[in-house]
PDB file of N, CA and C in Angstrom:
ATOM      1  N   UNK A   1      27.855 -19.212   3.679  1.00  0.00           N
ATOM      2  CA  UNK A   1      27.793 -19.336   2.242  1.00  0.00           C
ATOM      3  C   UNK A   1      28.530 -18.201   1.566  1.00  0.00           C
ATOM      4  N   UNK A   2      28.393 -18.403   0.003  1.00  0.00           N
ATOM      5  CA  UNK A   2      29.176 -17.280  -0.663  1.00  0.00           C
ATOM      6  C   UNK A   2      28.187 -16.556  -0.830  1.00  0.00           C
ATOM      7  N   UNK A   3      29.001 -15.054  -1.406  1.00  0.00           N
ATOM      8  CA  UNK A   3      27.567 -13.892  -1.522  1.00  0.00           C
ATOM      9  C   UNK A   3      26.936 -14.214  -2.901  1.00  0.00           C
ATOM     10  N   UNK A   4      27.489 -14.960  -3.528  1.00  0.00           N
ATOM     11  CA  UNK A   4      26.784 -15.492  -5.438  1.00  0.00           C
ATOM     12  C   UNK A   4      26.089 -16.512  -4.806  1.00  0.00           C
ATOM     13  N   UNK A   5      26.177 -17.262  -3.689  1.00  0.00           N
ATOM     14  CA  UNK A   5      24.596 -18.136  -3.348  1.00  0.00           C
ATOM     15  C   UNK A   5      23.743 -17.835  -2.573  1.00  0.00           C
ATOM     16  N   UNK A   6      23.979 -16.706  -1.650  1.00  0.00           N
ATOM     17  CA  UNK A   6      22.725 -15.567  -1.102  1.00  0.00           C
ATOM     18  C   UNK A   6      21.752 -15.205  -1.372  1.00  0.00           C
ATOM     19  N   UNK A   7      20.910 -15.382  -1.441  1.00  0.00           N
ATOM     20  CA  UNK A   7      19.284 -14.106  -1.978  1.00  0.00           C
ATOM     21  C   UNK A   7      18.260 -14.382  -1.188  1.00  0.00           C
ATOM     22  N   UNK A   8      17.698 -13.224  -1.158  1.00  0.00           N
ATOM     23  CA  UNK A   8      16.454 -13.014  -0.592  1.00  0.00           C
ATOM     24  C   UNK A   8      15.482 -12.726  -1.447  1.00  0.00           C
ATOM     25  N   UNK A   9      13.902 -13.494  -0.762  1.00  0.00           N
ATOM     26  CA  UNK A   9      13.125 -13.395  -2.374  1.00  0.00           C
ATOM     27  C   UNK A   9      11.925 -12.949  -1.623  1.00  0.00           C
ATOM     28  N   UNK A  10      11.606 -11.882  -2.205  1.00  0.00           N
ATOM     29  CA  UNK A  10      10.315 -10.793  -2.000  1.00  0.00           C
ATOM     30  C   UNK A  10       9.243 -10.933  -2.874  1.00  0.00           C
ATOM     31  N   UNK A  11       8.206 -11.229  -2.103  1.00  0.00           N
ATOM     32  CA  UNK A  11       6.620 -11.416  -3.037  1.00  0.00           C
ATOM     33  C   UNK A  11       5.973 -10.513  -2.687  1.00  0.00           C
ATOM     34  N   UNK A  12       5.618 -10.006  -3.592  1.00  0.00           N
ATOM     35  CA  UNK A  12       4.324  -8.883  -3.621  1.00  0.00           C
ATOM     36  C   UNK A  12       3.171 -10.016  -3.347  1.00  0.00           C
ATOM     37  N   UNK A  13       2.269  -9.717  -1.787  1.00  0.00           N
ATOM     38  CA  UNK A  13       1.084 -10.733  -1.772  1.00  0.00           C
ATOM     39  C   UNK A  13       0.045  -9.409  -1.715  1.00  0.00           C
ATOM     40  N   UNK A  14      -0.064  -8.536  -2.620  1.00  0.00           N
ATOM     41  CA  UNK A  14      -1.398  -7.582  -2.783  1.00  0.00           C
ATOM     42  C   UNK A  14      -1.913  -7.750  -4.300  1.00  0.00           C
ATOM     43  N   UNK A  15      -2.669  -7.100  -4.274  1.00  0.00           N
ATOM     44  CA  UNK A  15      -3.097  -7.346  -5.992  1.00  0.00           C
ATOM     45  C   UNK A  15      -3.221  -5.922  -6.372  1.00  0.00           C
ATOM     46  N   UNK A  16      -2.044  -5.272  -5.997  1.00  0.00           N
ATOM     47  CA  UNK A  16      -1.394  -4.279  -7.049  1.00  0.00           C
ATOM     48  C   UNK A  16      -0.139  -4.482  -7.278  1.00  0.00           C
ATOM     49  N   UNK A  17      -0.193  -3.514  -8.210  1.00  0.00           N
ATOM     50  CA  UNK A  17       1.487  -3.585  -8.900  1.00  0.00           C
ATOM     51  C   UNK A  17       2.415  -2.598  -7.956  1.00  0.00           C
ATOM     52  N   UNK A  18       2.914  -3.049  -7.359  1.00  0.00           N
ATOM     53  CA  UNK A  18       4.235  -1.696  -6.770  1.00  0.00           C
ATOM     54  C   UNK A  18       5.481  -1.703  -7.202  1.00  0.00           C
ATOM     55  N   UNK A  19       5.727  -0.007  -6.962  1.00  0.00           N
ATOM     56  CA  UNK A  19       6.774   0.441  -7.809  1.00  0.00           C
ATOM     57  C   UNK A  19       7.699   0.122  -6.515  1.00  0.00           C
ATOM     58  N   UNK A  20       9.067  -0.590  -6.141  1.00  0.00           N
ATOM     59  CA  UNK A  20      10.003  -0.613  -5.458  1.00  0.00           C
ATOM     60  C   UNK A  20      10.946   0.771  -5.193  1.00  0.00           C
ATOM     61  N   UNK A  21      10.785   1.691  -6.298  1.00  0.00           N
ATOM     62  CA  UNK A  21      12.170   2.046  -6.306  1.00  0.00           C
ATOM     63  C   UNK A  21      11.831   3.500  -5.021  1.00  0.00           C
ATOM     64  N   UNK A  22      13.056   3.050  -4.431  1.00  0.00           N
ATOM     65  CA  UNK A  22      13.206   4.224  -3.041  1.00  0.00           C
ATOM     66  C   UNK A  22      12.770   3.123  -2.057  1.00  0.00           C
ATOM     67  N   UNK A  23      12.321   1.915  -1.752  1.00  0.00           N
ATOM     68  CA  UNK A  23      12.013   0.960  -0.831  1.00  0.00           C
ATOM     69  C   UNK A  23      13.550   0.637  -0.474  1.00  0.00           C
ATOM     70  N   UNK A  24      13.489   0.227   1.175  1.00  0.00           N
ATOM     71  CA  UNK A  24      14.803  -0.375   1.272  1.00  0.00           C
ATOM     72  C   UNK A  24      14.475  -1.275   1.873  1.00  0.00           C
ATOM     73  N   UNK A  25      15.679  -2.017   2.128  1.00  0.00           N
ATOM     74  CA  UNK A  25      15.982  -3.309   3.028  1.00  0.00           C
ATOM     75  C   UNK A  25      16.719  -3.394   3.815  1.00  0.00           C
ATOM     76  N   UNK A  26      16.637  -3.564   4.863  1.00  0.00           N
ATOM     77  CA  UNK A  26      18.028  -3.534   6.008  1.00  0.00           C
ATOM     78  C   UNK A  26      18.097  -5.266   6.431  1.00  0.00           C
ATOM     79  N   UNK A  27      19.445  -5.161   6.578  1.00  0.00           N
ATOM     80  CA  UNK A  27      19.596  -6.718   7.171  1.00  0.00           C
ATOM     81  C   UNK A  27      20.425  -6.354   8.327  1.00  0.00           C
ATOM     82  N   UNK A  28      20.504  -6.156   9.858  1.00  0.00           N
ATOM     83  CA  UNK A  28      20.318  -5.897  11.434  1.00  0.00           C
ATOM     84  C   UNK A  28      20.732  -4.241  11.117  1.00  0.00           C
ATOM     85  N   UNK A  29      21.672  -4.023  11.369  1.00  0.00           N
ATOM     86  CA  UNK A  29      21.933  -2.540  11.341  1.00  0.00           C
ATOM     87  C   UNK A  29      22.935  -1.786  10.596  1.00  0.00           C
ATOM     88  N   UNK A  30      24.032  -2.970   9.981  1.00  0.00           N
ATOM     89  CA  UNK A  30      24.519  -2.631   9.096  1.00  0.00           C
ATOM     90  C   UNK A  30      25.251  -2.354   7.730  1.00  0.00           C
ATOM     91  N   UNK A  31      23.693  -3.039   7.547  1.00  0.00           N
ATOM     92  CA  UNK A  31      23.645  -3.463   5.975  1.00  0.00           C
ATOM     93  C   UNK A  31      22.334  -2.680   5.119  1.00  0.00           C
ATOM     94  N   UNK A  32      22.423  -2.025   4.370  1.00  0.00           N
ATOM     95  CA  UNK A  32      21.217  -1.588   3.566  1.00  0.00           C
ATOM     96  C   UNK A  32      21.207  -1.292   1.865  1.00  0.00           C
ATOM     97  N   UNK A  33      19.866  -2.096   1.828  1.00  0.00           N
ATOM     98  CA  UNK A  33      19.443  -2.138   0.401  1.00  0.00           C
ATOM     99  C   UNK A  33      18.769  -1.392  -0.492  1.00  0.00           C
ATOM    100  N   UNK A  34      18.912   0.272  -1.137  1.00  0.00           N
ATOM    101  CA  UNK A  34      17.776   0.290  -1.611  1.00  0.00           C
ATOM    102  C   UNK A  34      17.412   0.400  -2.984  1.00  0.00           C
ATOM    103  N   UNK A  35      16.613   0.174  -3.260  1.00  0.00           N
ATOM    104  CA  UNK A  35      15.912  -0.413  -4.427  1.00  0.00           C
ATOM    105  C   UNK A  35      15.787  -0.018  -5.679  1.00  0.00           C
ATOM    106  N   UNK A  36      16.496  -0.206  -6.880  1.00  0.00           N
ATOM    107  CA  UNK A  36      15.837   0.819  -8.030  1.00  0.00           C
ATOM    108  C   UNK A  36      14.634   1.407  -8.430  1.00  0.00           C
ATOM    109  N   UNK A  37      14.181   1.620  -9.583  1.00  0.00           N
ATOM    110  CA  UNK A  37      12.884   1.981 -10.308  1.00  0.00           C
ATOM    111  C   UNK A  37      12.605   0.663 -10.690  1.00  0.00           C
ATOM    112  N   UNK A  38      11.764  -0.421  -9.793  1.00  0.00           N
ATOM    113  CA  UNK A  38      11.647  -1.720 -10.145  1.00  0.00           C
ATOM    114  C   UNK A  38       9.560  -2.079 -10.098  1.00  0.00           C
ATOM    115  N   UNK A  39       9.445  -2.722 -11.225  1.00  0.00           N
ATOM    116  CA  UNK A  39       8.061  -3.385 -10.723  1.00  0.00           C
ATOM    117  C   UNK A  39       7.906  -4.716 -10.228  1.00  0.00           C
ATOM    118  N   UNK A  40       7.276  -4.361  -9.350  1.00  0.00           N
ATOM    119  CA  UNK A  40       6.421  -5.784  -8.925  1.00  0.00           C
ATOM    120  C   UNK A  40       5.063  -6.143  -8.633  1.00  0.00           C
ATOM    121  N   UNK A  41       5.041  -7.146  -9.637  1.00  0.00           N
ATOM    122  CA  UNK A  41       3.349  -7.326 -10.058  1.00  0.00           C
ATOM    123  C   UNK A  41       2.521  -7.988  -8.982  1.00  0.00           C
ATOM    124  N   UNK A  42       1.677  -7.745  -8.757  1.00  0.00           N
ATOM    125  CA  UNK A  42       0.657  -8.318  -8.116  1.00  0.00           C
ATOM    126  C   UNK A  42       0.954  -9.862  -8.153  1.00  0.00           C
ATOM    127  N   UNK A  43       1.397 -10.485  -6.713  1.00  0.00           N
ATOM    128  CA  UNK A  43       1.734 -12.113  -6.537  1.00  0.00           C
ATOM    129  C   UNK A  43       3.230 -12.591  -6.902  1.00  0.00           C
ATOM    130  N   UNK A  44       3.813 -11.402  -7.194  1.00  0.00           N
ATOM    131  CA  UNK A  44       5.337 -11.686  -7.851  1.00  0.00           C
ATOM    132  C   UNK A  44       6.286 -11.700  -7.350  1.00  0.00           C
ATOM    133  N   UNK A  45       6.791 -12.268  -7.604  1.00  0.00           N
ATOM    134  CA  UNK A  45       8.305 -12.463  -6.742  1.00  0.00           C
ATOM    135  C   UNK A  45       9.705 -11.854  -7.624  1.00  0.00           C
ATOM    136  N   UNK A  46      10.669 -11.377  -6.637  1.00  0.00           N
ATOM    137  CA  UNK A  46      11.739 -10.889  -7.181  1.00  0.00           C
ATOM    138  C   UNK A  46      12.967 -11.540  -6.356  1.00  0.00           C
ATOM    139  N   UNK A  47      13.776 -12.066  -7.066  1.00  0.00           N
ATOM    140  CA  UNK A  47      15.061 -12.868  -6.085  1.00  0.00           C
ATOM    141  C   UNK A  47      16.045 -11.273  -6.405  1.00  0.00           C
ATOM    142  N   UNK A  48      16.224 -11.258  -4.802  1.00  0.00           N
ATOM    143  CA  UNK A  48      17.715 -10.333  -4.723  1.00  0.00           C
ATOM    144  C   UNK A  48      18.968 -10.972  -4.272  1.00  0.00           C
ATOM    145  N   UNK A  49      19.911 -10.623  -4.813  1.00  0.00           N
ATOM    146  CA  UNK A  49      20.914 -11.400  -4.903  1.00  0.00           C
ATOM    147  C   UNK A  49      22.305 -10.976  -3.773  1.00  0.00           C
ATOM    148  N   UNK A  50      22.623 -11.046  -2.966  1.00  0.00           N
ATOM    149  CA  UNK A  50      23.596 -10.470  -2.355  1.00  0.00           C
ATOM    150  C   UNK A  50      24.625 -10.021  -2.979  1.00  0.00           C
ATOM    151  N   UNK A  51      25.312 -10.859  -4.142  1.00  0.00           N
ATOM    152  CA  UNK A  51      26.542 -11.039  -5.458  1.00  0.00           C
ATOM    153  C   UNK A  51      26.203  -9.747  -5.621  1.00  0.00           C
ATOM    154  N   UNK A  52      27.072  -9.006  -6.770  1.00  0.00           N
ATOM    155  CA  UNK A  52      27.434  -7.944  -8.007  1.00  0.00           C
ATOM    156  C   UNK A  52      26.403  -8.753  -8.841  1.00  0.00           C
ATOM    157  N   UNK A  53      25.877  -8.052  -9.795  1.00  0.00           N
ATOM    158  CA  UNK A  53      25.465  -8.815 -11.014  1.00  0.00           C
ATOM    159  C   UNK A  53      24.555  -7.771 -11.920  1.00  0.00           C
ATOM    160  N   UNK A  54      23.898  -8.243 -12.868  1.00  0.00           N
ATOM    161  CA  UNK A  54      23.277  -7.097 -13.437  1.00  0.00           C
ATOM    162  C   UNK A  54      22.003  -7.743 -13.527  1.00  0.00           C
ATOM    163  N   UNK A  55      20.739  -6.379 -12.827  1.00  0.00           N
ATOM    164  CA  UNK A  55      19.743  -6.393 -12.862  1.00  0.00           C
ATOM    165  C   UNK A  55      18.800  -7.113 -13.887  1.00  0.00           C
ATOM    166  N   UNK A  56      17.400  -7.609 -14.111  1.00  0.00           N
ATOM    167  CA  UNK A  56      16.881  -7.864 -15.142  1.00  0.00           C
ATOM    168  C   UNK A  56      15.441  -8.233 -14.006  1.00  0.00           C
ATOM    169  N   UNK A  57      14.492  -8.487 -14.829  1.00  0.00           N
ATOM    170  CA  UNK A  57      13.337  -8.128 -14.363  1.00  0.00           C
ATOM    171  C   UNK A  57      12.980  -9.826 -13.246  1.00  0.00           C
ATOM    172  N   UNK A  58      13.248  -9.965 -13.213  1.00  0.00           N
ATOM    173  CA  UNK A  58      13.169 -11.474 -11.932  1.00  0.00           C
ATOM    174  C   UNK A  58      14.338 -11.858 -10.995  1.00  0.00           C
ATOM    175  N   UNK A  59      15.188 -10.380 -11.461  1.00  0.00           N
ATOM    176  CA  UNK A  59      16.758 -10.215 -10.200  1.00  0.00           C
ATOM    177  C   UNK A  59      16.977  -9.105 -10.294  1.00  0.00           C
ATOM    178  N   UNK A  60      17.444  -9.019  -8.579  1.00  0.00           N
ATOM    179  CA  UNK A  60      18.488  -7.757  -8.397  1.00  0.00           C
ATOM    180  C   UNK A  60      19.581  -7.980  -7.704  1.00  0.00           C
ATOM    181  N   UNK A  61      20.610  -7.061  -7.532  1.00  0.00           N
ATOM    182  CA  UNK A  61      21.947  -7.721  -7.330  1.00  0.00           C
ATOM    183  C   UNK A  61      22.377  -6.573  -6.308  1.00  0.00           C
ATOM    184  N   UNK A  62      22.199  -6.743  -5.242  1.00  0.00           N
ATOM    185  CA  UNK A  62      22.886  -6.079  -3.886  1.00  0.00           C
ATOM    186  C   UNK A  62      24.261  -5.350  -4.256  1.00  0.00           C
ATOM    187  N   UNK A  63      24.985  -6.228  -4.740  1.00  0.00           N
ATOM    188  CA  UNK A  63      26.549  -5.722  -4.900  1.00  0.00           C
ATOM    189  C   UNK A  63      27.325  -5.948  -4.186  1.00  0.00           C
ATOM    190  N   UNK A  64      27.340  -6.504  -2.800  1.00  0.00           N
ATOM    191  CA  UNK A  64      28.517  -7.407  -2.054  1.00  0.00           C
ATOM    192  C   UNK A  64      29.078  -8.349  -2.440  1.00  0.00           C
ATOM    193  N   UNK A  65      30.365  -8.091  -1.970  1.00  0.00           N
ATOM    194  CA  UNK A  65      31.220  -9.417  -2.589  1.00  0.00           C
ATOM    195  C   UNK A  65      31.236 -10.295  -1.454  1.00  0.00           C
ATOM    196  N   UNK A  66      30.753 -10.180  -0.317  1.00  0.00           N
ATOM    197  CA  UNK A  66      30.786 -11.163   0.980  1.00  0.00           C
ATOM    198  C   UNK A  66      29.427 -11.599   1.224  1.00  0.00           C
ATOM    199  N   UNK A  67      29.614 -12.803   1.791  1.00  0.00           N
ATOM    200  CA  UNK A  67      27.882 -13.144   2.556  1.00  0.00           C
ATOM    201  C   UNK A  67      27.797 -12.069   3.363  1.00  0.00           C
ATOM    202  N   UNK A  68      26.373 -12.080   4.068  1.00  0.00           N
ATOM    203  CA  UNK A  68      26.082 -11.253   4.982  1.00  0.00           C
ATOM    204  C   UNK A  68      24.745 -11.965   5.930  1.00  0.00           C
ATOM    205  N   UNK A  69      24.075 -13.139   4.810  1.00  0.00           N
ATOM    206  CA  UNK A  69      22.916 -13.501   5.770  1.00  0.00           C
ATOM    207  C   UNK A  69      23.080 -14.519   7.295  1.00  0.00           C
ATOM    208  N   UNK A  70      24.806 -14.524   7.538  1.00  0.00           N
ATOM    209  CA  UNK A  70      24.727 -15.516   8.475  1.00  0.00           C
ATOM    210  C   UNK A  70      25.395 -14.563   9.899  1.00  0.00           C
ATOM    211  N   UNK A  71      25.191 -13.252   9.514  1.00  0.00           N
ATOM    212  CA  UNK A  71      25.576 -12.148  10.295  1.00  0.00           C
ATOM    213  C   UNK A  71      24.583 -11.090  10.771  1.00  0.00           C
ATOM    214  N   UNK A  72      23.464 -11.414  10.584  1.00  0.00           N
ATOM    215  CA  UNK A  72      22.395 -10.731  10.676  1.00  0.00           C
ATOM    216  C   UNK A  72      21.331 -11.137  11.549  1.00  0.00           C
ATOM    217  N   UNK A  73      20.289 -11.004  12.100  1.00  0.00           N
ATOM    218  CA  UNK A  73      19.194 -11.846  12.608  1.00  0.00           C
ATOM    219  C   UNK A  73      17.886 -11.669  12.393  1.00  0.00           C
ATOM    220  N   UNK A  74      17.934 -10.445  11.137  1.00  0.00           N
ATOM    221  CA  UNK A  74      16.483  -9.552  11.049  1.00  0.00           C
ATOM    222  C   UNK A  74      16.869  -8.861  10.068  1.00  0.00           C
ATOM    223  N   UNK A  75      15.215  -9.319   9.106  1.00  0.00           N
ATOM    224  CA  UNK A  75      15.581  -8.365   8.015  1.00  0.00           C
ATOM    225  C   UNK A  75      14.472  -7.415   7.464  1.00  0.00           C
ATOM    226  N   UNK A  76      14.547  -6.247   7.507  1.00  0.00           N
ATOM    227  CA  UNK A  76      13.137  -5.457   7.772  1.00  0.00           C
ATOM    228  C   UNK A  76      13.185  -4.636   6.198  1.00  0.00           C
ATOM    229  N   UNK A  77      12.254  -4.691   5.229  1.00  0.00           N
ATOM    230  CA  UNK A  77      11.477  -4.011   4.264  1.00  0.00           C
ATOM    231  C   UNK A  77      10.524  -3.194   4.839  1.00  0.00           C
ATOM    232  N   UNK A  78      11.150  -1.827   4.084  1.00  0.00           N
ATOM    233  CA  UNK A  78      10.269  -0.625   3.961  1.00  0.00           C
ATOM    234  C   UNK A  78      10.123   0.519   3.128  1.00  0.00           C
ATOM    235  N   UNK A  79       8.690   0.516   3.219  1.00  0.00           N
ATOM    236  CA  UNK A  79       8.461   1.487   1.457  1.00  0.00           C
ATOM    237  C   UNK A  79       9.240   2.978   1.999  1.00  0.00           C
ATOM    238  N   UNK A  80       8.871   3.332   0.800  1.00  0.00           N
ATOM    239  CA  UNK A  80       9.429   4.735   0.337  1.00  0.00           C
ATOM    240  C   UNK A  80       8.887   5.704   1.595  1.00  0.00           C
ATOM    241  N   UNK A  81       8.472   5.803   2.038  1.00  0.00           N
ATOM    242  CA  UNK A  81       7.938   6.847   3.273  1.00  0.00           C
ATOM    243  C   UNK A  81       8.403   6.210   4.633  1.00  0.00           C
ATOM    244  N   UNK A  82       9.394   4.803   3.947  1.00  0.00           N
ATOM    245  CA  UNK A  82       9.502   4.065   5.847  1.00  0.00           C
ATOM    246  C   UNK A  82       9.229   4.012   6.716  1.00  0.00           C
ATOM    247  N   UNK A  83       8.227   3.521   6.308  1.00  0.00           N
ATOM    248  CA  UNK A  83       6.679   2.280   7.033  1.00  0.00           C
ATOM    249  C   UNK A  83       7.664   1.102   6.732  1.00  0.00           C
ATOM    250  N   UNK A  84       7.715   0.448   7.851  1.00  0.00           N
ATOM    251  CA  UNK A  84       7.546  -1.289   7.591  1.00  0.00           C
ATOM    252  C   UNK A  84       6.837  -1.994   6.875  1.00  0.00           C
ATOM    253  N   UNK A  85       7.205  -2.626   6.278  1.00  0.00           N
ATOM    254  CA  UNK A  85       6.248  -3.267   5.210  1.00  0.00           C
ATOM    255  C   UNK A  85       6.492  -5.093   5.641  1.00  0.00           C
ATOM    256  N   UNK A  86       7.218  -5.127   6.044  1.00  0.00           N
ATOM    257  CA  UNK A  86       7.736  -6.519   6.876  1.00  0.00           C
ATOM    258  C   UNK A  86       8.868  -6.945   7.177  1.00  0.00           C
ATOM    259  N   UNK A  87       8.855  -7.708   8.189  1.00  0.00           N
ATOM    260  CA  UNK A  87      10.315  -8.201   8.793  1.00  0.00           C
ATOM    261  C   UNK A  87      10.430  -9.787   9.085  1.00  0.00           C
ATOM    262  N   UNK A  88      11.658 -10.827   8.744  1.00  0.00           N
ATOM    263  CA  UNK A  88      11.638 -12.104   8.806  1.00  0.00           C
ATOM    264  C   UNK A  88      13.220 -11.791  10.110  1.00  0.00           C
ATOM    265  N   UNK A  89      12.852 -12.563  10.570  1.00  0.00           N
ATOM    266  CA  UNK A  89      13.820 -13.243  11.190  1.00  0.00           C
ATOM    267  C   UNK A  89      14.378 -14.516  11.051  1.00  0.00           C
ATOM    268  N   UNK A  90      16.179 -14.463  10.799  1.00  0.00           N
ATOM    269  CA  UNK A  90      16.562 -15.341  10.525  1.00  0.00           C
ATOM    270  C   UNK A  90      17.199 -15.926  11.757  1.00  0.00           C
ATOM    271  N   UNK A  91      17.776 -17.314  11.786  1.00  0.00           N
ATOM    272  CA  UNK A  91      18.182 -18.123  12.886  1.00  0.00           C
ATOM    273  C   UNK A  91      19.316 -17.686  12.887  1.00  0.00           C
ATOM    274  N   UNK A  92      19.868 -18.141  14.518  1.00  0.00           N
ATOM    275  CA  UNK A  92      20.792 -17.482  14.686  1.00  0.00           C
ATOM    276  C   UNK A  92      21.902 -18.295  14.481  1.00  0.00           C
TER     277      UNK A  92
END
């Protein structure tokens, strides 16, 4: 796919609010995401976008101009002290 139809979409499943920013994302080893000064509410979801684009509170925008999710096989979130916070695996 193109990197403007890419995203990955992250739900907060706790019932607090967390602050994202300093969280990253890696997609296998060499790709990484990390995160602004972002909230996410308790049950909420945030689509990240692989594309350039400009932020707003239900997107964020990676900034690649290439796909990347069909080059990867694992994609691991972790907070600010990098702890794992979770990992999906994608097909190969």
């Amino acid at each position: 796919g193109e990197a403007d139809r890419e995203a990955i979409i992250i739900r907060n499943t706790t019932e607090k609010v967390r602050n994202l920013a300093g969280w990253q994302l890696e997609a296998g080893a060499q790709y990484k995401y990390v995160f602004p000064d972002f909230l996410l509410w308790p049950q909420g979801i945030v689509t990240l976008y692989i594309s350039p684009g400009e932020d707003n509170p239900g997107e964020l925008h990676w900034g690649l101009e290439q796909p990347i999710l069909h080059l990867v096989r694992e994609l691991t979130l972790y907070n600010r002290k990098g702890e794992v916070v979770s990992t999906y695996r994608l097909n190969p």
